[in-house]
N, C-alpha and C. Protein backbone atom coordinates (compact mmCIF):
# COMPACT_ATOMS: atom_id res chain seq x y z
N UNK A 1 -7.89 83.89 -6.99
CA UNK A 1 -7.24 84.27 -5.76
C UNK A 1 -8.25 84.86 -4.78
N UNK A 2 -9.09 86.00 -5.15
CA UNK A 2 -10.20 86.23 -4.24
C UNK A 2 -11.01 85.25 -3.74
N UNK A 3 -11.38 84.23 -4.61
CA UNK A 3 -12.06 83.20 -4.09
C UNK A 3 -11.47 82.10 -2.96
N UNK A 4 -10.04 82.10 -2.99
CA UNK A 4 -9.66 81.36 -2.51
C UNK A 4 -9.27 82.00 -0.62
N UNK A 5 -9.17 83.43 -1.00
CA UNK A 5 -9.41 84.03 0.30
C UNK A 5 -10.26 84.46 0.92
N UNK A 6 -11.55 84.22 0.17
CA UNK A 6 -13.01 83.85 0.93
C UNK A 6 -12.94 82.71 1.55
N UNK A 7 -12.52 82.09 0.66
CA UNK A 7 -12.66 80.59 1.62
C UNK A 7 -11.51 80.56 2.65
N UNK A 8 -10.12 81.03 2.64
CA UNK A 8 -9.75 81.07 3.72
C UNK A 8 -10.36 81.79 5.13
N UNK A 9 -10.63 83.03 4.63
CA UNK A 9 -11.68 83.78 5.85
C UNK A 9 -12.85 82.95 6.21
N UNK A 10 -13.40 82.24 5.55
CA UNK A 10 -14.57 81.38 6.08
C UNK A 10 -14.24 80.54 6.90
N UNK A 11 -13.13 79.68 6.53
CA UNK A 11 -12.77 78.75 7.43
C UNK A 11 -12.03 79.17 8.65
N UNK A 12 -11.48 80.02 8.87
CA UNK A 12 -10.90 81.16 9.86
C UNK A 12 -12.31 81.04 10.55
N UNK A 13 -13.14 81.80 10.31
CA UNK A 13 -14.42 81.46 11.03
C UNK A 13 -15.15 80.54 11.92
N UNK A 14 -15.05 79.88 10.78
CA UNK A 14 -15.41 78.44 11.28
C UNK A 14 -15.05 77.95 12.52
N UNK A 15 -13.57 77.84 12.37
CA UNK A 15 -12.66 77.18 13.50
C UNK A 15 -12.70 78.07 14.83
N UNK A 16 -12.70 79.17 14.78
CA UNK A 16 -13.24 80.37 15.84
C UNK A 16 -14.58 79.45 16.38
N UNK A 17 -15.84 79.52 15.55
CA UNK A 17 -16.40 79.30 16.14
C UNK A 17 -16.20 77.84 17.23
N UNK A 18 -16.12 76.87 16.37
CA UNK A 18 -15.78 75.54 17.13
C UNK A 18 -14.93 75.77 17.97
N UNK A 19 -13.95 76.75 18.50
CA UNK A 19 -13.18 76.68 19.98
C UNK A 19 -13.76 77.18 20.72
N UNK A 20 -15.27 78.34 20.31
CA UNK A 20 -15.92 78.70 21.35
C UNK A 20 -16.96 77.71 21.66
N UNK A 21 -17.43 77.23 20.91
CA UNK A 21 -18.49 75.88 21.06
C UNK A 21 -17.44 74.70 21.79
N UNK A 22 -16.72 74.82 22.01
CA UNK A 22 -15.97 73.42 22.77
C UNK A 22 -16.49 73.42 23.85
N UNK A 23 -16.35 72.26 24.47
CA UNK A 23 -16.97 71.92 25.58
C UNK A 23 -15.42 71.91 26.60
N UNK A 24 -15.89 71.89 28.20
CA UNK A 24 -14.84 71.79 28.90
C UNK A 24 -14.65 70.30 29.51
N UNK A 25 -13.39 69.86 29.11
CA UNK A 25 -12.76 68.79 29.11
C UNK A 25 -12.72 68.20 31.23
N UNK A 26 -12.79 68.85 31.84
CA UNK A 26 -12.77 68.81 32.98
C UNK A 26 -14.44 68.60 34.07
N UNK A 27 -15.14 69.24 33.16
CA UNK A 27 -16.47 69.59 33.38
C UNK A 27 -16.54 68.11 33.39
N UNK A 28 -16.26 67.80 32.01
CA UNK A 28 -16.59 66.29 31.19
C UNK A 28 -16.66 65.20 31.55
N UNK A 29 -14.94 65.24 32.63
CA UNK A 29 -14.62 64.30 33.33
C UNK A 29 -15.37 63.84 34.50
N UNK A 30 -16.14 65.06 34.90
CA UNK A 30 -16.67 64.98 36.51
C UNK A 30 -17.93 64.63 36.29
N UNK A 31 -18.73 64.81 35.05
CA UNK A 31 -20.26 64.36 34.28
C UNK A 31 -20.14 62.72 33.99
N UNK A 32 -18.99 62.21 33.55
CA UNK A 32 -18.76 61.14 33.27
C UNK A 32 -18.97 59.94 33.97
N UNK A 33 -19.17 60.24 34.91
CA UNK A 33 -19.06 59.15 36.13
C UNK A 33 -20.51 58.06 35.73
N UNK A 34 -21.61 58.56 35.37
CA UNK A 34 -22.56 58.02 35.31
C UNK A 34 -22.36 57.10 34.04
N UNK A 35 -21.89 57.67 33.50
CA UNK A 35 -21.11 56.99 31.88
C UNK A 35 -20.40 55.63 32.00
N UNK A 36 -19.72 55.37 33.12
CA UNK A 36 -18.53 54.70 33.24
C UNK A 36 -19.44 53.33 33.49
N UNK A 37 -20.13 53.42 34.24
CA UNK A 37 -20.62 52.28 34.35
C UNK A 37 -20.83 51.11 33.10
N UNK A 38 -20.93 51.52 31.78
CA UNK A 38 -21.09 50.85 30.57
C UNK A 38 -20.06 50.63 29.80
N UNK A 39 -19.44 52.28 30.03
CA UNK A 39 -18.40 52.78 28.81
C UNK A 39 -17.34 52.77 29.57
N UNK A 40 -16.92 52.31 30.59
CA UNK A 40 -15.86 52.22 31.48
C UNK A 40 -15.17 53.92 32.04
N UNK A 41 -14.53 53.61 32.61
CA UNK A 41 -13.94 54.67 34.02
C UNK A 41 -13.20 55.73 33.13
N UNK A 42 -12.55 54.83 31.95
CA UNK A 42 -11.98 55.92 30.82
C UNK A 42 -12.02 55.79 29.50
N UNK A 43 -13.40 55.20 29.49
CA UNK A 43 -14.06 55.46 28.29
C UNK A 43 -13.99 54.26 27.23
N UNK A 44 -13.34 53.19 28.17
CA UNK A 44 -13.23 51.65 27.22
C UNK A 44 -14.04 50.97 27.71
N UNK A 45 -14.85 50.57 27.24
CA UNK A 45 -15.77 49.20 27.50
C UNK A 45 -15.01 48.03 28.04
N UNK A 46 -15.76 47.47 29.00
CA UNK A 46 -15.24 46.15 29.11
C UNK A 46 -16.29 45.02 28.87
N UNK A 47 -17.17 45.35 28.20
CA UNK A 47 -18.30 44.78 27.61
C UNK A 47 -18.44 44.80 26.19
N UNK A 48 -17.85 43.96 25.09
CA UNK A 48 -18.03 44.28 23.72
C UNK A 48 -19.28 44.89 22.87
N UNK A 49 -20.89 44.67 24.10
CA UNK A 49 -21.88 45.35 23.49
C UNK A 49 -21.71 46.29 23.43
N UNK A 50 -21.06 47.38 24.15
CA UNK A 50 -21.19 48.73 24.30
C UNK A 50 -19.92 49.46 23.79
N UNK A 51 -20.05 50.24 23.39
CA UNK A 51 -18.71 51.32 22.36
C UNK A 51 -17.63 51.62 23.39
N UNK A 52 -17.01 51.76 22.75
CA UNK A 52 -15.49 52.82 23.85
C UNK A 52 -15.90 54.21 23.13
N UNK A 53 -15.77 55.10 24.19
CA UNK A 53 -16.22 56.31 23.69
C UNK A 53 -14.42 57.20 23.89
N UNK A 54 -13.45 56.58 24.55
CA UNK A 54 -12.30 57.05 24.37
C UNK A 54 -11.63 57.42 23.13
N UNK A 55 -11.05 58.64 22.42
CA UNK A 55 -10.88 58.48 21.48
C UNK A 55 -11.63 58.68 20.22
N UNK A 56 -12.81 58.89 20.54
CA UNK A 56 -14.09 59.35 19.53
C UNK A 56 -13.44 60.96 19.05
N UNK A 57 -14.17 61.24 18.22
CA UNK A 57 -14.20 62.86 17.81
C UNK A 57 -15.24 63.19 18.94
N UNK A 58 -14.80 64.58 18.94
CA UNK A 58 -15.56 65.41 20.01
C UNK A 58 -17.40 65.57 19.23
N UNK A 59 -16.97 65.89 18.07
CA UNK A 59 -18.72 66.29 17.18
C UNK A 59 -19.28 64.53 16.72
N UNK A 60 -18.39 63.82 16.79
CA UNK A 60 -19.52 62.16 16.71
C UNK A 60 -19.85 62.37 17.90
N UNK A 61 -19.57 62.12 18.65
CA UNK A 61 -19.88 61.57 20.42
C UNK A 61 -21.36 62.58 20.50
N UNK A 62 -20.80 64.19 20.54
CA UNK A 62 -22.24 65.12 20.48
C UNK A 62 -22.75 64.65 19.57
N UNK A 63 -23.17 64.07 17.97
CA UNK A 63 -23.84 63.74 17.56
C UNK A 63 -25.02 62.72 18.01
N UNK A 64 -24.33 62.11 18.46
CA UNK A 64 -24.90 60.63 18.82
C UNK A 64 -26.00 61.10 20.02
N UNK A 65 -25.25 61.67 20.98
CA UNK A 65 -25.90 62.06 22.13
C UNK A 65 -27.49 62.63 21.77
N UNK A 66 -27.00 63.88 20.76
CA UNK A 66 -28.04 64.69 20.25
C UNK A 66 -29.49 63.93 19.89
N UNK A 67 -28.76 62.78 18.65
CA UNK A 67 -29.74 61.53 17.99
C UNK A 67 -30.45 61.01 19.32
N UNK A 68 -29.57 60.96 20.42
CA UNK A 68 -30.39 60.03 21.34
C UNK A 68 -31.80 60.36 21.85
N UNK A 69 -31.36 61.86 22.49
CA UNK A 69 -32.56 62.85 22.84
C UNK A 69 -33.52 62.85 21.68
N UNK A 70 -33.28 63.69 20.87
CA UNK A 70 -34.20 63.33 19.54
C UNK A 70 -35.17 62.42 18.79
N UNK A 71 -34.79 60.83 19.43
CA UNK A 71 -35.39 59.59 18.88
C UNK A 71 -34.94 59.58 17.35
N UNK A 72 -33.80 59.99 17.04
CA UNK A 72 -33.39 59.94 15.38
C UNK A 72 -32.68 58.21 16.13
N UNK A 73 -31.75 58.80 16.42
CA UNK A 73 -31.42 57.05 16.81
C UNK A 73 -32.12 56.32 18.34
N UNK A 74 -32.36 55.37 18.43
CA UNK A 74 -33.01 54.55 19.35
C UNK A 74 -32.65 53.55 20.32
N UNK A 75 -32.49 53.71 21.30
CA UNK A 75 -31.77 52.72 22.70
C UNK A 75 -32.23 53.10 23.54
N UNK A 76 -33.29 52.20 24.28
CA UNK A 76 -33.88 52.79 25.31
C UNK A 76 -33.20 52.84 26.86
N UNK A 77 -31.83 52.57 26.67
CA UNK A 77 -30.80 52.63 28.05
C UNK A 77 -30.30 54.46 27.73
N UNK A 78 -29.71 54.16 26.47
CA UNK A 78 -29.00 55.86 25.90
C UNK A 78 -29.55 56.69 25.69
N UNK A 79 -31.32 56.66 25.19
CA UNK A 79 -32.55 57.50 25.04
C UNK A 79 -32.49 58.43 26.19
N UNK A 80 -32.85 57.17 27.57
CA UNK A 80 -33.26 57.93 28.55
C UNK A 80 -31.99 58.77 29.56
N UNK A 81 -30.70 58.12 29.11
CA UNK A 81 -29.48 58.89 29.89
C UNK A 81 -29.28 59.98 28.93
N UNK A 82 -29.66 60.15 27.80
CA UNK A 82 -29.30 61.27 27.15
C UNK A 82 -30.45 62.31 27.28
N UNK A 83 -31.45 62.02 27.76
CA UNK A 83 -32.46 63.20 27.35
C UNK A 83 -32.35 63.59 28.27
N UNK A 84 -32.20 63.83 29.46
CA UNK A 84 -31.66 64.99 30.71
C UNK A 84 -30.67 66.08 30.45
N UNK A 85 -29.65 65.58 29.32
CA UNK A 85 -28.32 66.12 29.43
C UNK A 85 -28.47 67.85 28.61
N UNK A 86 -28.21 68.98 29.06
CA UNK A 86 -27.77 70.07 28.69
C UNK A 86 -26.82 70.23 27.22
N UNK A 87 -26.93 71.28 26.34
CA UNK A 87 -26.62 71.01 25.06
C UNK A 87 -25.09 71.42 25.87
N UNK A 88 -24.72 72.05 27.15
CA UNK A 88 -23.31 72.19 27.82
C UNK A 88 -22.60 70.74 27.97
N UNK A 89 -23.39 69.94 28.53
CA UNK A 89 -23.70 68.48 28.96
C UNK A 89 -22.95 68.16 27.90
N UNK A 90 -23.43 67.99 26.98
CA UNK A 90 -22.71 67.28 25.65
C UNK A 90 -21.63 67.67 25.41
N UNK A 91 -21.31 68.99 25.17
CA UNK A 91 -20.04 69.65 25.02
C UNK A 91 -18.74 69.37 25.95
N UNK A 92 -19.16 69.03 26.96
CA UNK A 92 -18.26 68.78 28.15
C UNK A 92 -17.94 67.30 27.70
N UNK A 93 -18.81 66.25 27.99
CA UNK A 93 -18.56 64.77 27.75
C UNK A 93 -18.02 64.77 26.13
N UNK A 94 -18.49 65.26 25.41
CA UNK A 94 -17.47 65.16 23.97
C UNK A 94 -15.85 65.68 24.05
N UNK A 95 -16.01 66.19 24.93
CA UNK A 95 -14.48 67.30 24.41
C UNK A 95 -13.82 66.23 26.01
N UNK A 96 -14.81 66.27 26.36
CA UNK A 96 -13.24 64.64 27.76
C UNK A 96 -13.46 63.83 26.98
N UNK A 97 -14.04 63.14 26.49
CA UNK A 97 -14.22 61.44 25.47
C UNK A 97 -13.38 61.75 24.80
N UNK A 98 -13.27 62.62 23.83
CA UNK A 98 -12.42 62.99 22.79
C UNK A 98 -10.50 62.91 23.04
N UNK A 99 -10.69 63.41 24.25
CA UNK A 99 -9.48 64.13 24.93
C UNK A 99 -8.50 62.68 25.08
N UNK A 100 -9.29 61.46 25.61
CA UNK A 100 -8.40 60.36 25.91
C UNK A 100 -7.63 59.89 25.06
C-alpha cells in the first residue's frame, strides 16, 4: 500500500509538471503559418510526402522537432525550419497540432 502511494504521488507530479510545460495552443496557431505551407492550413497534408501533423500527441510532434534541431533525425527542409524554433516554439506548435 505505501508503495502504491508513492507511485500515486509521483504521478500526481508528473502530470503537474506536464500542464506547466504545455505549450499555448493559440501561440501555436499564430507560429503555424509557416508550417502550413507543407503540412497544410490545419495540419493535413495535401501532399502524401509530408505528415499531417493534426492530431499528433503534443510530446511526438516536440519530439521530432527537438530530433530535427539536434541532427538525431535528418531533413534538410525540417533541419533548417526547426533549428530557429524556441524550446516555447515547440511547446506552442505541439499543444495546437495536438489540439486539432
Amino acid at each position: 500500500m505505501k508503495l502504491l502511494n508513492q507511485l500515486c504521488i509521483g504521478l500526481l507530479a508528473l502530470s503537474s509538471t506536464q500542464v506547466m510545460a504545455a505549450g499555448d495552443i493559440t501561440a501555436g496557431k499564430e507560429k503555424s503559418s509557416v508550417c502550413a505551407s507543407c503540412h497544410g492550413g490545419k495540419g493535413i497534408s495535401l501532399n502524401p510526402l509530408w505528415p499531417n501533423l493534426a492530431g499528433q500527441k503534443q510530446g511526438y510532434i516536440a519530439k521530432q522537432l527537438h530530433d530535427f534541431q539536434s541532427g538525431k533525425r535528418k531533413d534538410p527542409m525540417m533541419s533548417a525550419m526547426a533549428k530557429p524554433l524556441s524550446d516555447q516554439d515547440i511547446k506552442d506548435l505541439a499543444a495546437y497540432y495536438a489540439s486539432l
